[in-house]
Protein backbone atom coordinates (compact mmCIF):
# COMPACT_ATOMS: atom_id res chain seq x y z
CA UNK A 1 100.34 52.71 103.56
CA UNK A 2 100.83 54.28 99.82
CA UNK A 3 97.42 54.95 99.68
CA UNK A 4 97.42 56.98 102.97
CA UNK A 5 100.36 58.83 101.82
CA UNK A 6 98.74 59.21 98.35
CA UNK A 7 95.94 61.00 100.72
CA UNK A 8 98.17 63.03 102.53
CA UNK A 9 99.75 65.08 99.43
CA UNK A 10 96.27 64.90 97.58
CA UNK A 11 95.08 67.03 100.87
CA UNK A 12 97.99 68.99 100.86
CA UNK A 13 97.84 69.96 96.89
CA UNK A 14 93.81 70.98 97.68
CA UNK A 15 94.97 72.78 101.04
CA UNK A 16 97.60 74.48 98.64
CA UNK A 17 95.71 75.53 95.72
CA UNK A 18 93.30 78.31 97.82
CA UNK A 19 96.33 80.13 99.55
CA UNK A 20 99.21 81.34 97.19
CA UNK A 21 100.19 84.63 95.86
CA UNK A 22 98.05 86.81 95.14
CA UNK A 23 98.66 89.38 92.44
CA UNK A 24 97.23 93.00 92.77
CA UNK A 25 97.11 95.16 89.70
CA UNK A 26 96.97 99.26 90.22
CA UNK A 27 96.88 102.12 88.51
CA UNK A 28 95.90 105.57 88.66
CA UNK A 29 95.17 109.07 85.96
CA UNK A 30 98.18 110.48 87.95
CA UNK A 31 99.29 111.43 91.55
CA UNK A 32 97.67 113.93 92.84
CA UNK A 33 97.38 114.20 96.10
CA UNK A 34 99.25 116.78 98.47
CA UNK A 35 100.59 115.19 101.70
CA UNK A 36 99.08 116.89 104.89
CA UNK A 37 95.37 118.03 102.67
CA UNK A 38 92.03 117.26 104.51
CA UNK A 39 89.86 114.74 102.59
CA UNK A 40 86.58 113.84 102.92
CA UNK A 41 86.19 110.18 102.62
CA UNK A 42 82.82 109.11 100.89
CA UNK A 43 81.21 105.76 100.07
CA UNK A 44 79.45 105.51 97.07
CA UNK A 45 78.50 101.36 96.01
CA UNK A 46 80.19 99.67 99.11
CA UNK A 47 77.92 97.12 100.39
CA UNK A 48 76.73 97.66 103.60
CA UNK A 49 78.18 95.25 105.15
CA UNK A 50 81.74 96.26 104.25
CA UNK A 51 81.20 99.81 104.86
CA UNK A 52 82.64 100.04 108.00
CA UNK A 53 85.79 98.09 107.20
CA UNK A 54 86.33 99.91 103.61
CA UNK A 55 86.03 103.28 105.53
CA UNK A 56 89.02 102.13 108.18
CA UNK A 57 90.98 101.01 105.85
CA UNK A 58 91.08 103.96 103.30
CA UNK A 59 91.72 105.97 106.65
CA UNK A 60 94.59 103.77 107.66
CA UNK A 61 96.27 103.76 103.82
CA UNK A 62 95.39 107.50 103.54
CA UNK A 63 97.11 108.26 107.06
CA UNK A 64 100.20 105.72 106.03
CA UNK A 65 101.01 108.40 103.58
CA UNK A 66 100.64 111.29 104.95
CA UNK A 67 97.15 112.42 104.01
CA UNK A 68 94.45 113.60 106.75
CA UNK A 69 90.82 111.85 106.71
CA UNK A 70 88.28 114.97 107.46
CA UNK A 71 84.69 114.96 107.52
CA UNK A 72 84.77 118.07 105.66
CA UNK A 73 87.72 118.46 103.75
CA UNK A 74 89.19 120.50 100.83
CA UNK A 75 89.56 117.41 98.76
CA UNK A 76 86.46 115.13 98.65
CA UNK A 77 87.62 111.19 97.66
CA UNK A 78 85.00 108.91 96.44
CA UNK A 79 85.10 105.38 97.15
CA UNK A 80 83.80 102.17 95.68
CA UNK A 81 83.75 98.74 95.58
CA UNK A 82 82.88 95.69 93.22
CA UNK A 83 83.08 92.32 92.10
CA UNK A 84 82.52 90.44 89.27
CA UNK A 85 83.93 87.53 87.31
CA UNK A 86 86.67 87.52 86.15
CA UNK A 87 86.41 86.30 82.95
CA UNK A 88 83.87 89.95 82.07
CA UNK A 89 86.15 92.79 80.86
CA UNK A 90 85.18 96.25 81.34
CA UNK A 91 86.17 98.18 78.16
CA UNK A 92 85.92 102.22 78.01
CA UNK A 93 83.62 103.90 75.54
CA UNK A 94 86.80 103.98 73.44
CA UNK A 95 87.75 100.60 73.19
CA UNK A 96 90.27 100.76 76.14
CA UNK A 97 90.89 98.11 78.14
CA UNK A 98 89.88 99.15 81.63
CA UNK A 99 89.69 96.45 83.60
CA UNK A 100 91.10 92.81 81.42
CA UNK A 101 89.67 89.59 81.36
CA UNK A 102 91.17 86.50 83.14
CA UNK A 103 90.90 83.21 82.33
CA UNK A 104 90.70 80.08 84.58
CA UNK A 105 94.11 78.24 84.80
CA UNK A 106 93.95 74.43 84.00
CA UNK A 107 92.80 72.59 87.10
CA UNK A 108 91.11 75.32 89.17
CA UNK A 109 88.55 74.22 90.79
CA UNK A 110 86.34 77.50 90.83
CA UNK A 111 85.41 80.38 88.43
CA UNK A 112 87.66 83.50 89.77
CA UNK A 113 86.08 86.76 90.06
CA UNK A 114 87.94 90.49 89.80
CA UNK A 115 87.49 92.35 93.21
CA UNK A 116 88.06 96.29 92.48
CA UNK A 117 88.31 99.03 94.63
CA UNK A 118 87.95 102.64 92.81
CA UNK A 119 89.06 106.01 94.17
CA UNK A 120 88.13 109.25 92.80
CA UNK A 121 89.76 112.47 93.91
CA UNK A 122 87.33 116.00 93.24
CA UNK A 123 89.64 119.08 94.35
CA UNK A 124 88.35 122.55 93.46
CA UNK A 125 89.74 124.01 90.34
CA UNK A 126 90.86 120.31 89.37
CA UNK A 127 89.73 117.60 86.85
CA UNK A 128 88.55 114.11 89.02
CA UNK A 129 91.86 112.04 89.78
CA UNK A 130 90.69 108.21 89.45
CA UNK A 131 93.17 105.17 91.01
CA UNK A 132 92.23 102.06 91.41
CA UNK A 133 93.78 98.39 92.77
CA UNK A 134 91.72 95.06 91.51
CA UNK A 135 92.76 91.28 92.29
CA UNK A 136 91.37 88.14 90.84
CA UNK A 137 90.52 84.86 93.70
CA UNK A 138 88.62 81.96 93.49
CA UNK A 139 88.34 81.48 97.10
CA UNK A 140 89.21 84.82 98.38
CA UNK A 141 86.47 86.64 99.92
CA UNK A 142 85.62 90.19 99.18
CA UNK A 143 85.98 91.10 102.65
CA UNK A 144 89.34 89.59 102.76
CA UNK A 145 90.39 92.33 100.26
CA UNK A 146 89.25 95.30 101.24
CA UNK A 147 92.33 95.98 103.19
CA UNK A 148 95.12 95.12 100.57
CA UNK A 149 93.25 96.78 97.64
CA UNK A 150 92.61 100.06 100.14
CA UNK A 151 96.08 100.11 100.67
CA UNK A 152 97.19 99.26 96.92
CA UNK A 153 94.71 102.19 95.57
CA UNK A 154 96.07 104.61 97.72
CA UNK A 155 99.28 103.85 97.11
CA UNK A 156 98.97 104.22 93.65
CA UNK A 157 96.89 107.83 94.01
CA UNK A 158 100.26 108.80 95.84
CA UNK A 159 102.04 107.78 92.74
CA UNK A 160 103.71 105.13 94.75
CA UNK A 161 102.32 101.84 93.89
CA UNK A 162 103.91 99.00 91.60
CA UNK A 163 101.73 98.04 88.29
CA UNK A 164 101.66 94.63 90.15
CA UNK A 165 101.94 94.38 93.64
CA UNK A 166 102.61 90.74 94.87
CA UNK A 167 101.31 89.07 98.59
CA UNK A 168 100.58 86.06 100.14
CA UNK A 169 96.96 85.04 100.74
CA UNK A 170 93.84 83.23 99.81
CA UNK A 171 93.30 83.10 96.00
């Protein structure tokens, strides 16, 4: 009997360590964006395979605040998105700390890798506006994303996104 019970809350502490909060960092150059403008949502480095759902859900976060997806509009926003583990930084040209390194917390059973979606806003007569969102997950798929760091990203091109943003899901 203690051994099955023993069982029992080893299952539930591995059921327990893939879903958890999930922290999403953001940040953007500045907010930029005019409520009610046309843009023109391109995909530049999405895989194939999550093109159709990266494209929906930058529509759905863009339309959430106010903006209008256009196949032709006056505002052209370039999309893309990556992953890579986690424990790689990506440093600037000038020593900057882009995108940080994470380290693997004691007793994880996987190596986490950084999922980052990138916007870049071109309007004429402007300098390129770049936001971005980025989580970390060990078991978290890249798919799974897509819609939380669409919405984070455009959130913070608004200038309405949280340096962290917190949620429940699969880390």
């Amino acid at each position: 009997m203690l051994a099955r019970s023993g069982m029992m809350v080893l299952a539930a502490l591995a059921l327990a360590a893939c879903a958890g909060l999930v922290e999403t960092r953001t940040g953007a150059d500045a907010a930029s964006l005019p409520p009610k403008m046309p843009v023109e949502v391109v995909l530049a480095g999405v895989p194939d395979a999550l093109s159709s759902a990266t494209r929906a859900a930058i529509g759905a976060a863009l339309a959430d605040h106010g903006f209008t997806p256009a196949p032709e509009g006056a505002a052209r926003l370039t999309v893309a998105l990556a992953e890579r583990p986690a424990a790689m930084a990506v440093i600037a040209a000038d020593g900057r700390d882009i995108s940080p390194a994470k380290r693997q917390r004691l007793l994880q059973d996987c190596a986490d890798r950084t999922q980052r979606l990138l916007l870049v806003l071109e309007m004429p007569g402007a300098a390129p506006v770049r936001a971005w969102a980025e989580e970390a997950h060990c078991h978290g798929t890249l798919a799974q994303s897509v819609a939380p760091l669409a919405t984070q990203a455009v959130a913070a091109l608004a200038g309405k996104a949280l340096p962290v943003h917190v949620r429940s899901g699969r880390d």
